[in-house]
Protein backbone atom coordinates (compact mmCIF):
# COMPACT_ATOMS: atom_id res chain seq x y z
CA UNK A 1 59.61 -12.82 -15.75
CA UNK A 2 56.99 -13.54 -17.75
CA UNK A 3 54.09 -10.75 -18.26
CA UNK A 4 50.15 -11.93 -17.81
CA UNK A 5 47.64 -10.59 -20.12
CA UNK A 6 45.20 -8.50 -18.56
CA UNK A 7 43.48 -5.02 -18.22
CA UNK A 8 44.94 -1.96 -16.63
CA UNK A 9 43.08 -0.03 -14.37
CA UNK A 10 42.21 2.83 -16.65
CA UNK A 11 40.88 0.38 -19.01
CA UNK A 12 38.33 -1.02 -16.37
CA UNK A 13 37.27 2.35 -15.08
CA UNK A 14 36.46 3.55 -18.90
CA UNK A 15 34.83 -0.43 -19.18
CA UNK A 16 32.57 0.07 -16.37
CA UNK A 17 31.54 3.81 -17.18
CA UNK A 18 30.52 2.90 -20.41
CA UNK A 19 28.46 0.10 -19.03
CA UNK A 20 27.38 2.31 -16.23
CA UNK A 21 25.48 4.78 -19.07
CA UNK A 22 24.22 1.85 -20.95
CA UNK A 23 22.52 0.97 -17.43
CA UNK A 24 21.35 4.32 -16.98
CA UNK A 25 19.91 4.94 -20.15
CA UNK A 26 18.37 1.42 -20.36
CA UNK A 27 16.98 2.16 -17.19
CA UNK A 28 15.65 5.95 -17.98
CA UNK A 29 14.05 4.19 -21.06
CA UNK A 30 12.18 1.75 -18.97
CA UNK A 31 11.13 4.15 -16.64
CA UNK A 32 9.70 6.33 -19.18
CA UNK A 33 7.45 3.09 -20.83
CA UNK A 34 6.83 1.61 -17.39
CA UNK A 35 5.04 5.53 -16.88
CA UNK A 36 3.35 5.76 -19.96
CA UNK A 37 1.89 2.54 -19.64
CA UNK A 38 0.74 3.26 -16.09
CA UNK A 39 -0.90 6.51 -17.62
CA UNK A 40 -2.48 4.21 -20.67
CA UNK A 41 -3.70 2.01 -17.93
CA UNK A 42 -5.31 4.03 -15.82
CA UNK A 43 -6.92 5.75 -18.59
CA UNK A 44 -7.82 2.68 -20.06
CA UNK A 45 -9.70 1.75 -16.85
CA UNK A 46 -11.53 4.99 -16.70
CA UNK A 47 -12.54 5.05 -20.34
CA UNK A 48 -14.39 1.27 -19.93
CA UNK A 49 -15.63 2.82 -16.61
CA UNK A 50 -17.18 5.40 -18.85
CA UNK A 51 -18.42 2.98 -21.82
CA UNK A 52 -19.91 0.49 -19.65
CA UNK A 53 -21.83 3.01 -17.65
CA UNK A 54 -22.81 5.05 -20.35
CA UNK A 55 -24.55 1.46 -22.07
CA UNK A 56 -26.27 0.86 -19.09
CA UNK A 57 -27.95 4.07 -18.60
CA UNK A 58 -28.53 4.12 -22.11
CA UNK A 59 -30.32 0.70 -22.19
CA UNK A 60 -32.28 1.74 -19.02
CA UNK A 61 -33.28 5.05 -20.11
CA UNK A 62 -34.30 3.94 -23.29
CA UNK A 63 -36.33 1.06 -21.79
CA UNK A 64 -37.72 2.62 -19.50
CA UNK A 65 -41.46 3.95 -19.06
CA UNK A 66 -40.75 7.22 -17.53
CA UNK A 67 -37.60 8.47 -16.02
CA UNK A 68 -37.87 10.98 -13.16
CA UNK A 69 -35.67 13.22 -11.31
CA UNK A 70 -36.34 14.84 -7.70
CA UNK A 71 -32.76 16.76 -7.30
CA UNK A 72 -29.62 17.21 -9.38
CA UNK A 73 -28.13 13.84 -7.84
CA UNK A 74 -30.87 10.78 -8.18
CA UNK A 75 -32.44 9.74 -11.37
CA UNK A 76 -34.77 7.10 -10.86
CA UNK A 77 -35.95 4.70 -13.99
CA UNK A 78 -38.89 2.99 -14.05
CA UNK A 79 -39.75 0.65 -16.86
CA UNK A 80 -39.82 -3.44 -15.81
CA UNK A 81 -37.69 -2.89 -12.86
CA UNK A 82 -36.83 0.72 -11.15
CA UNK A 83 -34.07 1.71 -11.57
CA UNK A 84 -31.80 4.24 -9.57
CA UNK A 85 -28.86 6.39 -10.14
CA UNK A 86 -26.79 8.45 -7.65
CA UNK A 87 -24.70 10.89 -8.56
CA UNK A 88 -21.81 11.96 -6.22
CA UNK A 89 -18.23 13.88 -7.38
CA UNK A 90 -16.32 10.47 -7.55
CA UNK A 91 -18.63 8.05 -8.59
CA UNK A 92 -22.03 6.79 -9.69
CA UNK A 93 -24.06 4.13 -8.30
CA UNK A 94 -26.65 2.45 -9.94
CA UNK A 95 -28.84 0.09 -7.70
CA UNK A 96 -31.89 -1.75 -9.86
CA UNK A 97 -32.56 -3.58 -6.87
CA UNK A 98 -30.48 -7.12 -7.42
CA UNK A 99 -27.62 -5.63 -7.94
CA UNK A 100 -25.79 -2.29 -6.98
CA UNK A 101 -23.09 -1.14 -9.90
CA UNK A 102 -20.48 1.66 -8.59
CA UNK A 103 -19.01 3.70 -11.92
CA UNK A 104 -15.70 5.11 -10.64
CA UNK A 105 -16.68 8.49 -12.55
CA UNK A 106 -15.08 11.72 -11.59
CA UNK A 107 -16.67 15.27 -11.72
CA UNK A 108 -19.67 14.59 -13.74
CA UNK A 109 -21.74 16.84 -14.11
CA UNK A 110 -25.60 17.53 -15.32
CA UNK A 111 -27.60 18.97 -17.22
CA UNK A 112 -31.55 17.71 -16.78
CA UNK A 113 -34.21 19.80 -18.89
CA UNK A 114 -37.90 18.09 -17.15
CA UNK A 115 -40.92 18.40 -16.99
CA UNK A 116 -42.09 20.06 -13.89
CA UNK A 117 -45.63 19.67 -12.14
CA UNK A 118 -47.59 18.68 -9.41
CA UNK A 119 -48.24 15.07 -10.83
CA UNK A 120 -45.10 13.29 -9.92
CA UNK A 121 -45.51 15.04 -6.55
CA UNK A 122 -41.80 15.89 -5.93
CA UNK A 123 -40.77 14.46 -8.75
CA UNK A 124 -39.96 15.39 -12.52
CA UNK A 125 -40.20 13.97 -15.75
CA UNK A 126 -37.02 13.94 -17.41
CA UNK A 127 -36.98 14.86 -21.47
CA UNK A 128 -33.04 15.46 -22.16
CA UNK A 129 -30.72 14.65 -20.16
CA UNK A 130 -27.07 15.93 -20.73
CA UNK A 131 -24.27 14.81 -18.87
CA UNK A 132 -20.82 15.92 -18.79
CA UNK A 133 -17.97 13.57 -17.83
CA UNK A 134 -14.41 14.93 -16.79
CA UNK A 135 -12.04 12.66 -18.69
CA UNK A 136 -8.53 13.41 -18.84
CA UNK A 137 -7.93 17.31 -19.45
CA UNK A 138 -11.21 18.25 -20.86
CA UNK A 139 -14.92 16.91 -21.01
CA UNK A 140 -16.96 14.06 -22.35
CA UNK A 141 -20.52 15.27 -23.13
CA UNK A 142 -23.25 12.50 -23.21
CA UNK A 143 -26.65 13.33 -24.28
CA UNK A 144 -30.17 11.36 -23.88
CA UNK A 145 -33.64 12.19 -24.83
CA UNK A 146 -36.67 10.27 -23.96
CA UNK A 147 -39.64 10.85 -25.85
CA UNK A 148 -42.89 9.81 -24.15
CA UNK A 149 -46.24 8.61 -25.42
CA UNK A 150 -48.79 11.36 -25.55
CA UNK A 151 -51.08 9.04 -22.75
CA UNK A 152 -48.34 10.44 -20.03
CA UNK A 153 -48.98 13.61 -21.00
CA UNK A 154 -52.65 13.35 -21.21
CA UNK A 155 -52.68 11.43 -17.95
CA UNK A 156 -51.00 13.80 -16.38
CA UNK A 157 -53.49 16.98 -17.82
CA UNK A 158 -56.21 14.98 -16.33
CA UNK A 159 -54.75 14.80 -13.25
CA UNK A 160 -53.90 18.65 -13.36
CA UNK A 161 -57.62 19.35 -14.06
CA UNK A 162 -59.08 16.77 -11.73
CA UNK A 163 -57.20 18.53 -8.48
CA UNK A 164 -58.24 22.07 -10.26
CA UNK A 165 -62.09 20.80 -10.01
């Protein structure tokens, strides 16, 4: 009788257990890149989130005439078009009145120093405006100041001292 060539059981079972661990560890390591890039991504996402809004308040607020303020979660921008901003905990919309722009910002938080009076009614003038953004495990801080020409705030002492009269 003439004997085949082949393998013996043990030497499959120790094939396909080495095989098995190259699977699993092949598999482990694509796991582990498959989540990290998830994590880049979404982090990624939130970061131009944060860069695109942060230009487009900046170009508004610096073009603008005079930015007011009548509670912690509206700023309103008014320079060749108005401008509005709402704050909520999960997002930002800005609305300039063609289109409305939703920031998918989390947690922000402000910090408006204004100019309080009578003359914008209930509104206030906005000097600095601070703004903390929660990014990742700590915070973003953004800062803005708008100067104004001294006519606003002669404007607005004549106004003060017309009423008074």
């Amino acid at each position: 009788m003439k004997r085949l060539a082949a393998f013996t059981l043990l030497e499959m079972l120790i094939g396909m257990l080495i095989s098995g661990l190259v699977v699993a560890a092949a598999f482990s390591a694509f796991r582990m890149v498959s989540m990290q890039h998830k994590r880049y991504s979404e982090r990624s996402a939130a970061l131009h989130q944060l860069i695109h809004f942060r230009h487009a308040l900046g170009y508004d607020f610096f073009h603008a005439d005079s930015v007011l303020t009548s509670d912690e979660q509206t700023i309103r921008v008014f320079g060749k078009r108005e401008v509005a901003y709402h704050f909520t905990e999960q997002f930002v919309v800005r609305n300039d009145g063609q289109a409305t722009d939703t920031f998918l910002i989390k947690n922000t938080v402000l910090h408006i120093d204004e100019h309080r009076s009578d003359w914008f009614a209930s509104n206030y003038l906005i000097r600095d405006l601070r703004i903390d953004f929660d990014f990742g495990s700590g915070r973003l801080p953004f800062r803005l100041e708008k100067k104004y020409p001294a006519a606003i705030y002669l404007k607005h002492n004549f106004v003060q001292n017309d009423e008074r009269n």
